[in-house]
Protein backbone atom coordinates (compact mmCIF):
# COMPACT_ATOMS: atom_id res chain seq x y z
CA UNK A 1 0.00 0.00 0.00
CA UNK A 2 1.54 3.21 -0.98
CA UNK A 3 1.94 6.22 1.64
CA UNK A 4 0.00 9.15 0.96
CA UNK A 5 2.94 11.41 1.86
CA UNK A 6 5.66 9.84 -0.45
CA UNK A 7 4.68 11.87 -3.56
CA UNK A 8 5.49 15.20 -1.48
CA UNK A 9 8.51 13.73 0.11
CA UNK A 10 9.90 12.64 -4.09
CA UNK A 11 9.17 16.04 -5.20
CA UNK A 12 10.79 18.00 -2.80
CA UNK A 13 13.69 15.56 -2.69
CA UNK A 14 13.67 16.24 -6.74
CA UNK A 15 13.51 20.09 -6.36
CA UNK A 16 16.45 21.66 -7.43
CA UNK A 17 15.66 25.44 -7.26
CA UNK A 18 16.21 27.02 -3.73
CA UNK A 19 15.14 30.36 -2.81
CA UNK A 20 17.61 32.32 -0.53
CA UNK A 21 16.43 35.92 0.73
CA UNK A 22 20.36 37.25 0.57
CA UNK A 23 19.58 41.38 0.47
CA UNK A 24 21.67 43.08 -1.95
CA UNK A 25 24.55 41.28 -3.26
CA UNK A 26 26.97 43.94 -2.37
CA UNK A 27 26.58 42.86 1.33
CA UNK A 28 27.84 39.30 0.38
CA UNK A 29 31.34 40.74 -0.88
CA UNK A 30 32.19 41.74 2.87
CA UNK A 31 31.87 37.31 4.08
CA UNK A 32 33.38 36.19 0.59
CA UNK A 33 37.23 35.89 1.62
CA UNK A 34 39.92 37.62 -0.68
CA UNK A 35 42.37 35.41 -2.97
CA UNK A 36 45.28 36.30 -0.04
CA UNK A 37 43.24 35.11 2.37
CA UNK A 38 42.47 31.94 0.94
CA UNK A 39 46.18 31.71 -0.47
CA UNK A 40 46.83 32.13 3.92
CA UNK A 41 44.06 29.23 4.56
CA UNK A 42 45.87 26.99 2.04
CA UNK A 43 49.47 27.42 3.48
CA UNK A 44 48.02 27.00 6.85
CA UNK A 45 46.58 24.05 5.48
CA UNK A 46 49.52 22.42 4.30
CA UNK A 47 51.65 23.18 7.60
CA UNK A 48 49.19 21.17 9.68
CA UNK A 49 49.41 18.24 6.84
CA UNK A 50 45.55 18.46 5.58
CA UNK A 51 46.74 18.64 1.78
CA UNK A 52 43.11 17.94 1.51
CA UNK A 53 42.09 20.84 2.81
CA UNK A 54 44.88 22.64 1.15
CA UNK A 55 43.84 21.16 -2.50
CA UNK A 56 40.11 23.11 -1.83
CA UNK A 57 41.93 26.05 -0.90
CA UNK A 58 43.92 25.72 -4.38
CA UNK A 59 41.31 24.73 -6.28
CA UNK A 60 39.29 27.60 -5.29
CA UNK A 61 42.45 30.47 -6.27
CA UNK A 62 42.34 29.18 -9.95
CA UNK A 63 38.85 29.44 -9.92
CA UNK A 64 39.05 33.12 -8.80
CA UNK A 65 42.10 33.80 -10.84
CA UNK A 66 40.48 32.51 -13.90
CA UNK A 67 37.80 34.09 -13.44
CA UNK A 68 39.35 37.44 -13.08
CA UNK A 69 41.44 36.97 -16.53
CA UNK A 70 38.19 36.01 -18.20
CA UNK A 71 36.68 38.93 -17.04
CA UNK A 72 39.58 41.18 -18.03
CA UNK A 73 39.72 39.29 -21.60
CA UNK A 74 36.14 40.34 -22.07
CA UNK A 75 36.61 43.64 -21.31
């Protein structure tokens, strides 16, 4: 016998749109750390031995940096 409530549960589960009330995005610019700041994290990082850790931090500089050139390309 099915459960009435399964439908809701599979189509919330399926949802992929979320709705965030995050004010202007200027504000979010003072939380987002700078590219020095994560280059700090990632050397901090790899000092205690979490190259784990340290590969985010990495990962997340190129991102940035790339994203910066492509911006500056465009421009």
């Amino acid at each position: 016998m099915p459960h009435s409530w399964l439908p809701s549960i599979v189509s919330v589960m399926r949802s992929s749109e979320h709705l965030y009330n995050l004010g202007p995005a200027g504000s979010l610019a003072d939380e987002r750390p700078s590219v020095a700041d994560l280059q700090r994290a990632r050397v901090h990082a790899m000092r205690a031995g979490d190259m784990r850790r340290a590969a985010a931090y990495a990962a997340l500089v190129e991102r940035r940096v790339r994203a910066a050139q492509a911006a500056a390309d465009a421009a």
